[in-house]
Protein backbone atom coordinates (compact mmCIF):
# COMPACT_ATOMS: atom_id res chain seq x y z
CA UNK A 1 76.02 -38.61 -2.36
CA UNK A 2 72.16 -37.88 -2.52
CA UNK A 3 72.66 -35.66 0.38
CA UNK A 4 75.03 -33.70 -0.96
CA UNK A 5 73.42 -32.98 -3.85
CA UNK A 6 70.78 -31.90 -2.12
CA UNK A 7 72.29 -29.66 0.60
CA UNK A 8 74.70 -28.09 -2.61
CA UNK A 9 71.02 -27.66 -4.22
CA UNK A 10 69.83 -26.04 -1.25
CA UNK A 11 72.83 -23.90 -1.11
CA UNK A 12 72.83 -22.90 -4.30
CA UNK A 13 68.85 -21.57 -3.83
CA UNK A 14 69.80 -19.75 -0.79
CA UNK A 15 72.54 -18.06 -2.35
CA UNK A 16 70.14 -16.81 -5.26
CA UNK A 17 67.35 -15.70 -2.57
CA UNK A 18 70.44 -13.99 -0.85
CA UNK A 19 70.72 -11.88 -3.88
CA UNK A 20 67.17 -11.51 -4.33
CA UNK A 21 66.94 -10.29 -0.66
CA UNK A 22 69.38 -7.60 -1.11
CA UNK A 23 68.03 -6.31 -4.40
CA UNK A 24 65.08 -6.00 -2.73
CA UNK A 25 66.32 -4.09 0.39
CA UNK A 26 67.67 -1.21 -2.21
CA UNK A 27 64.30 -1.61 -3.81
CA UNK A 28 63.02 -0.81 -0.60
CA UNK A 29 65.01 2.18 -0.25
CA UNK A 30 63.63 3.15 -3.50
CA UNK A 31 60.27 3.34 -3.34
CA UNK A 32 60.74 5.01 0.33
CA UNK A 33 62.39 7.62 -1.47
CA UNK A 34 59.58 8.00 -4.27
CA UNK A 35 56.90 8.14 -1.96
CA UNK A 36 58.46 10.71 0.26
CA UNK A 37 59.03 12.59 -2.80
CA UNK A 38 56.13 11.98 -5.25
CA UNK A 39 55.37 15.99 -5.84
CA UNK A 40 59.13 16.20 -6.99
CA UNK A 41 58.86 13.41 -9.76
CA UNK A 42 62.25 11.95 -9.33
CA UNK A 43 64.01 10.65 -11.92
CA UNK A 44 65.84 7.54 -12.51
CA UNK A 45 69.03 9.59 -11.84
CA UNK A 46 67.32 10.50 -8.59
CA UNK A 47 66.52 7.45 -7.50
CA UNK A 48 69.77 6.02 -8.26
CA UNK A 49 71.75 8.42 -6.43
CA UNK A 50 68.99 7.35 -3.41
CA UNK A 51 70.23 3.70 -3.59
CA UNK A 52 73.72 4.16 -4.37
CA UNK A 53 74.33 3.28 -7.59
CA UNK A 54 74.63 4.44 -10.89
CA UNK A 55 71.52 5.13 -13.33
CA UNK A 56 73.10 2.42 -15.26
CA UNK A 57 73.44 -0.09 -12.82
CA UNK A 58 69.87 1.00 -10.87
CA UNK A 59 68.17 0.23 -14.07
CA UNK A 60 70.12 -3.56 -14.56
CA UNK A 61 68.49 -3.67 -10.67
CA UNK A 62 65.43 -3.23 -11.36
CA UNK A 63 64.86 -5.30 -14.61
CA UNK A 64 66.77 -8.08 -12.64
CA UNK A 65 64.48 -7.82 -9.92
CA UNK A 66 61.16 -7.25 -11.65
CA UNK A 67 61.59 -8.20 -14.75
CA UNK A 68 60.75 -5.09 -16.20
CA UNK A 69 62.68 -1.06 -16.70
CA UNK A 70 62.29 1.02 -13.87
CA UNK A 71 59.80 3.74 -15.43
CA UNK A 72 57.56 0.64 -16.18
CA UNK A 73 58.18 -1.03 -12.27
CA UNK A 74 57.47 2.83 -11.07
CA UNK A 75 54.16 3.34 -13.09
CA UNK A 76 52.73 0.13 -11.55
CA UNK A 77 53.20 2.14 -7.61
CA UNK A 78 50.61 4.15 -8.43
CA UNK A 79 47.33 4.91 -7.87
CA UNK A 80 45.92 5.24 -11.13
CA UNK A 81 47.33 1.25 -11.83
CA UNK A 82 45.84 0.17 -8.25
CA UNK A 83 42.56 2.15 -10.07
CA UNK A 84 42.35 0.30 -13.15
CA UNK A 85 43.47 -2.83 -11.79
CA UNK A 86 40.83 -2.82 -9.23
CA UNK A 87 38.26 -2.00 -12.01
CA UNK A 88 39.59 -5.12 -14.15
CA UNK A 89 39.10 -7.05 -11.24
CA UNK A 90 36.05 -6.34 -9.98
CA UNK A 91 34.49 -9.65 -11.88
CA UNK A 92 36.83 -11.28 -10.88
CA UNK A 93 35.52 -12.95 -7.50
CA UNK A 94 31.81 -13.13 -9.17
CA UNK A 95 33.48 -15.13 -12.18
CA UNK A 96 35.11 -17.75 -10.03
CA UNK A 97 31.97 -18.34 -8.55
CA UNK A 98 30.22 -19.12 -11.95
CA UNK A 99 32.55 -21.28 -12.93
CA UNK A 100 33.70 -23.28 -9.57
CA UNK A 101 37.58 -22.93 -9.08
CA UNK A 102 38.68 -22.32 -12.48
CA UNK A 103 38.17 -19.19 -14.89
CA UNK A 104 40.34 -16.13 -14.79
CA UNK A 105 42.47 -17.87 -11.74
CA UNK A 106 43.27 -21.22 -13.05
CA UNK A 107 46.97 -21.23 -12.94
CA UNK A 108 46.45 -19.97 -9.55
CA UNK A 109 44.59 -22.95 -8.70
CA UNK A 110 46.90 -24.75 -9.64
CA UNK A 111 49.50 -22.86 -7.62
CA UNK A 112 47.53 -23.69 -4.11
CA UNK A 113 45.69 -26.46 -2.04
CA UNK A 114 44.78 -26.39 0.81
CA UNK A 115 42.44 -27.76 3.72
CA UNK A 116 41.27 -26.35 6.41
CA UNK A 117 41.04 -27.42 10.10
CA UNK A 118 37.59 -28.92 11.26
CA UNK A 119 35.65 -27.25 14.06
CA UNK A 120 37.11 -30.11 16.47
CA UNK A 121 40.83 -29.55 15.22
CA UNK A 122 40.59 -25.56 15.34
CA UNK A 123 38.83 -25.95 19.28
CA UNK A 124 41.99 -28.09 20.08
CA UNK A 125 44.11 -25.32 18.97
CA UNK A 126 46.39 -27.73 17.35
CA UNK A 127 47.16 -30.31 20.27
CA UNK A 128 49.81 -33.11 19.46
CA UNK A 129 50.60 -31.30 16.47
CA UNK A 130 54.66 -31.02 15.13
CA UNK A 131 55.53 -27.80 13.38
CA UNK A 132 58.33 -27.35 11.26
CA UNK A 133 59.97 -23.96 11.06
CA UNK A 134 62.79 -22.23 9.32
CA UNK A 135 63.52 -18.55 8.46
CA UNK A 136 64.62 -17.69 5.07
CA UNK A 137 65.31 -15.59 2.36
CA UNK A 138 62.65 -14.40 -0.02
CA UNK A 139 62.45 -11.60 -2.94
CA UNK A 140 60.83 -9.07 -0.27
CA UNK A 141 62.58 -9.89 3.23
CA UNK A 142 63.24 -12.82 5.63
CA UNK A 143 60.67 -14.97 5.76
CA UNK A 144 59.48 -17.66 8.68
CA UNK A 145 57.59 -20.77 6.88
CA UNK A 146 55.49 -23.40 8.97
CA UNK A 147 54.82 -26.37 7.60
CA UNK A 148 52.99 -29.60 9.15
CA UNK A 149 52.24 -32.60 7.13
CA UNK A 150 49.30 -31.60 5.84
CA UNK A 151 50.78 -28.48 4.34
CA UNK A 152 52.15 -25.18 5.05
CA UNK A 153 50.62 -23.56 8.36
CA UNK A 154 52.60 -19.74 8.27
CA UNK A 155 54.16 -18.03 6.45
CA UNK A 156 55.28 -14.51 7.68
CA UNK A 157 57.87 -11.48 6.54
CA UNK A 158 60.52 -11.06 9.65
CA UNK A 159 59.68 -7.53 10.70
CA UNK A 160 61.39 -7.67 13.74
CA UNK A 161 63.91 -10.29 15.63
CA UNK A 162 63.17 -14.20 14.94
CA UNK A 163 62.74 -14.49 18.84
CA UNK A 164 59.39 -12.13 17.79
CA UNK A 165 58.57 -13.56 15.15
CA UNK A 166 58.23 -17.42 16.95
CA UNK A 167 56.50 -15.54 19.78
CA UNK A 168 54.06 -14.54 17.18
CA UNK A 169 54.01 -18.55 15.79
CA UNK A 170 53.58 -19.93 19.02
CA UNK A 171 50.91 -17.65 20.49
CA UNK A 172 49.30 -18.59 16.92
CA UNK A 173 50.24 -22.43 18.09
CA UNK A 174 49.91 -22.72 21.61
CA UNK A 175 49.54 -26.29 22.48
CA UNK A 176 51.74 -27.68 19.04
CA UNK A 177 55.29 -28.74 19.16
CA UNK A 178 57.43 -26.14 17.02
CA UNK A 179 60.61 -27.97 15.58
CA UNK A 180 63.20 -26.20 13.74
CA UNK A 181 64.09 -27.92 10.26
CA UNK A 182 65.75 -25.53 7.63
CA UNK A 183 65.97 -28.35 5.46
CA UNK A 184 62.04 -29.20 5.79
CA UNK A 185 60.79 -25.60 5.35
CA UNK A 186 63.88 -24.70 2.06
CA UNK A 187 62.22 -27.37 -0.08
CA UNK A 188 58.57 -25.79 0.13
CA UNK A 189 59.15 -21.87 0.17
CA UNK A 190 61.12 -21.65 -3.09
CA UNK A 191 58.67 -22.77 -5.58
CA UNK A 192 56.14 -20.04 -3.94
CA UNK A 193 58.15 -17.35 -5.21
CA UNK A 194 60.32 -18.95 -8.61
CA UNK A 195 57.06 -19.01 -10.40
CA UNK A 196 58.16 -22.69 -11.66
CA UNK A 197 54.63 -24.24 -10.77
CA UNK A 198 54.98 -27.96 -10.07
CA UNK A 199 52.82 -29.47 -7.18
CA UNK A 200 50.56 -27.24 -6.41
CA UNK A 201 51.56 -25.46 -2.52
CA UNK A 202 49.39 -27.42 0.16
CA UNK A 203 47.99 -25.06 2.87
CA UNK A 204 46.41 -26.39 6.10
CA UNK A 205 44.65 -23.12 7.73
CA UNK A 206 43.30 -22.68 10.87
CA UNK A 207 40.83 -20.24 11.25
CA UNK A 208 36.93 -19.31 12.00
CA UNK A 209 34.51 -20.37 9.32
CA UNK A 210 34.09 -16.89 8.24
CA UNK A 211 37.80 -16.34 8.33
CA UNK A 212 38.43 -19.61 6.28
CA UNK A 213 35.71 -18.27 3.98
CA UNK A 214 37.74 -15.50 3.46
CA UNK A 215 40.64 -16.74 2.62
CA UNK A 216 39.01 -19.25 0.09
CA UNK A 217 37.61 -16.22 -1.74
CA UNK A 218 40.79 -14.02 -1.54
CA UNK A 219 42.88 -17.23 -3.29
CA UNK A 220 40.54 -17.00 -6.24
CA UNK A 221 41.92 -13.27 -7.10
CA UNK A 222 44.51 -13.77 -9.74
CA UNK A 223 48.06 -12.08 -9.38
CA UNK A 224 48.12 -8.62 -11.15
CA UNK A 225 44.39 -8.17 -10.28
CA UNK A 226 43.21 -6.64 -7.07
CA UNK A 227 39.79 -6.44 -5.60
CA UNK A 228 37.84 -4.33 -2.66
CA UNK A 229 37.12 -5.36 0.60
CA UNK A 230 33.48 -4.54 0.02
CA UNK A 231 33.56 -7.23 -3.11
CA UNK A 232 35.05 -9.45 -1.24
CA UNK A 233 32.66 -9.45 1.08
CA UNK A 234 29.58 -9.17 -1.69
CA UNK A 235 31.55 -12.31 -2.68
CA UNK A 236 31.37 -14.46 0.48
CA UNK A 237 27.69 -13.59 0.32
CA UNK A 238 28.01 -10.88 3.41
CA UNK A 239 28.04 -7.79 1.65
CA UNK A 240 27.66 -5.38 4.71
CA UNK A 241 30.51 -7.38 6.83
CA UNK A 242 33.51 -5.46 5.53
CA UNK A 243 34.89 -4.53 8.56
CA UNK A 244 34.62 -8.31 9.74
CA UNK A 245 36.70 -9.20 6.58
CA UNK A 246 39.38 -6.66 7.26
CA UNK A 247 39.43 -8.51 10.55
CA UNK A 248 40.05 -11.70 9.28
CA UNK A 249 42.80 -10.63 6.54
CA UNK A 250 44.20 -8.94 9.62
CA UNK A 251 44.95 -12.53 10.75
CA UNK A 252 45.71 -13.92 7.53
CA UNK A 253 48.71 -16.85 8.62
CA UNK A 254 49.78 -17.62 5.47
CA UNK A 255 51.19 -14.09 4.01
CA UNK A 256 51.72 -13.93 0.44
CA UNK A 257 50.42 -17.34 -0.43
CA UNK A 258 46.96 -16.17 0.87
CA UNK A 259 46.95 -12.68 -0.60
CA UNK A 260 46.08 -10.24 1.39
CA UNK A 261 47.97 -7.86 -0.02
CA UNK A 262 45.44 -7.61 -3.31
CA UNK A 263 42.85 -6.20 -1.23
CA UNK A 264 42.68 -2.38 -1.14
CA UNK A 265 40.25 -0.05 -0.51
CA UNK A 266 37.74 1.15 -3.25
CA UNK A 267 39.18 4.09 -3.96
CA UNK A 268 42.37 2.28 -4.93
CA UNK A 269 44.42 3.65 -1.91
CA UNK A 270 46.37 0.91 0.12
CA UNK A 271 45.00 0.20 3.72
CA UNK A 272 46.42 -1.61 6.60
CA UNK A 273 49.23 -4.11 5.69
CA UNK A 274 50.65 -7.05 8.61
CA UNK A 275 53.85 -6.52 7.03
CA UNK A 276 54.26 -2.80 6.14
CA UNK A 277 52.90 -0.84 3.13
CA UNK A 278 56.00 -0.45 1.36
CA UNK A 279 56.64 -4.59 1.06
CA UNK A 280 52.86 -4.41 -0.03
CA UNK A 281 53.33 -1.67 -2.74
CA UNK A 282 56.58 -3.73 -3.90
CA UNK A 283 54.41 -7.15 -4.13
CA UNK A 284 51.75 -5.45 -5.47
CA UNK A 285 54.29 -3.78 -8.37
CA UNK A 286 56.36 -7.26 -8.61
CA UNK A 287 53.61 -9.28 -9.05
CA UNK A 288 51.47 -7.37 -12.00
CA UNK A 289 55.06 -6.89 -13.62
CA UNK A 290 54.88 -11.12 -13.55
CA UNK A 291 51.17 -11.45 -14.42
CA UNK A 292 52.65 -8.38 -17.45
CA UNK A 293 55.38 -10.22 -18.70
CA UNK A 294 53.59 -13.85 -19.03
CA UNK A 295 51.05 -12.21 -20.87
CA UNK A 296 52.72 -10.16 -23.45
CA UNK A 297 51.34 -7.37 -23.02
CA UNK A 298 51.50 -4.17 -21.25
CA UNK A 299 49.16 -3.80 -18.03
CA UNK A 300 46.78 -0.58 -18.45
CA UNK A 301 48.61 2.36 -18.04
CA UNK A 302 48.98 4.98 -15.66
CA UNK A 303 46.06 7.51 -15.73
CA UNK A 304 46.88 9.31 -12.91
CA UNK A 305 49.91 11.70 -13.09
CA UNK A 306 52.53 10.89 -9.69
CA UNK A 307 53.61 8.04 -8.09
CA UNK A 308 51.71 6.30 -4.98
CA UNK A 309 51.15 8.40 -2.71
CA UNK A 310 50.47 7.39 1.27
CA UNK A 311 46.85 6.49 1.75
């Protein structure tokens, strides 16, 4: 009886991220189509017709999907928000510091845990350990999860085939047993995205020291806030190692949860993104609309006539 309660609650989550998954491939579609066209200005009746649907049901989409109207969701793609969010956040990092891990990132936090390997553990490349895997659907694309018992060891967007995207997990894990268990891996990616909170998500990374470093830093950046590589690296105390920072977000194992994706350049244009620069633009979007809507009010608007334009 317990385990069919379970596997109907499981069931019952996929079917939801199923949904979720294909809203977000037409959202995809979307903001393609805006960014191809951001000198036209297209409409909602444009963008509808782009997707498939009518103005009327494209704006149900979008609401659904991020919580907010289209002309709001579109007005957070651009470059004048990335501007004024990365000027809001540029304390951010600094303010965390002041006040250990708690300040303007709190519920955040809350959201994450994590531990990372010891110089022994990382040289051993993770010998004798069992890794759980199991693809699944998330609000931007497939996703493969990891998870050991010390926490969550990947997470990455299926780009590609799954036979790639284990190549990817194994070269990553070399000497470590990789064990598929759908059932493992359902229970731990859902409350990442649902917003829910509960336990906080335990991460176990393996990296470098200064890539571990890193990553501490980047999970003190709130969602809805972004922040520079340049302050992040003013905020690991290596202010001229930028490019060594890029490196290590580059190899970032534990997309989303460890967000790399709030990092863009000073000028507020996107730069390299693991996973493609339209899923980055659309977590960038979804997540201020969240960090928006919990706080009642309106992020800083627009400044900069057009929509995001390629960097």
């Amino acid at each position: 009886m317990v385990t069919l309660a379970v596997s109907d609650g499981l069931l019952e989550h996929d079917r939801a991220a199923m949904k979720s998954i294909l809203d977000y491939r037409r959202i995809e579609r979307a903001i393609r189509f805006i960014d191809a066209h951001v000198v036209d200005q297209p409409s909602l009746e444009d963008v509808a017709r782009e997707i498939g649907l009518s103005p009327f049901h494209a704006q149900r989409l979008f609401t659904r999907w991020a919580g907010i109207s289209p002309k709001r969701f579109l007005g957070l793609l651009t470059v004048g928000h990335a501007k004024a969010a990365l000027q809001a956040g540029e304390s951010v990092l600094d303010a965390t510091y002041e006040v250990g891990l708690s300040g303007p990132s709190r519920l955040h936090d809350l959201f994450v845990s994590y531990e990372a390997m010891t110089p022994g553990e990382y040289k051993l490349q993770g010998a004798s350990l069992v890794i759980r895997y199991g693809v699944h659907p998330t609000p931007f694309g497939d996703a493969l999860l990891l998870a050991t018992e010390r926490g969550i060891a990947g997470l990455s967007f299926v780009e590609g085939s799954l036979d790639e995207a284990l190549e990817e997990a194994r070269a990553a894990w070399p000497l470590s047993r990789l064990v598929e268990d759908r059932t493992a891996t359902a229970s731990l990616i859902g409350p990442l995205f649902d917003g829910r909170g509960g336990a906080p998500a335990r991460l176990l990374l393996k990296g470098t020291n200064f890539q571990v470093k890193v990553w501490s830093a980047l999970l003190r950046v709130p969602p809805g806030r972004v922040v520079s590589y340049m302050d992040l690296a003013s905020a690991i105390g290596q202010p001229r190692a930028v490019r060594a920072v890029g490196n290590a977000l580059a190899h970032n194992p534990v997309g989303f949860v460890v967000p790399c994706h709030r990092v863009i350049r000073a000028t507020g244009a996107l730069g390299d993104y693991r996973w493609g620069q339209v899923r980055r633009r659309a977590l960038l979007a979804w997540e201020a609309a969240r960090a928006e809507a919990a706080s009642g009010l309106p992020a800083q608007e627009n400044r900069i006539p057009g929509l995001l334009a390629t960097s």
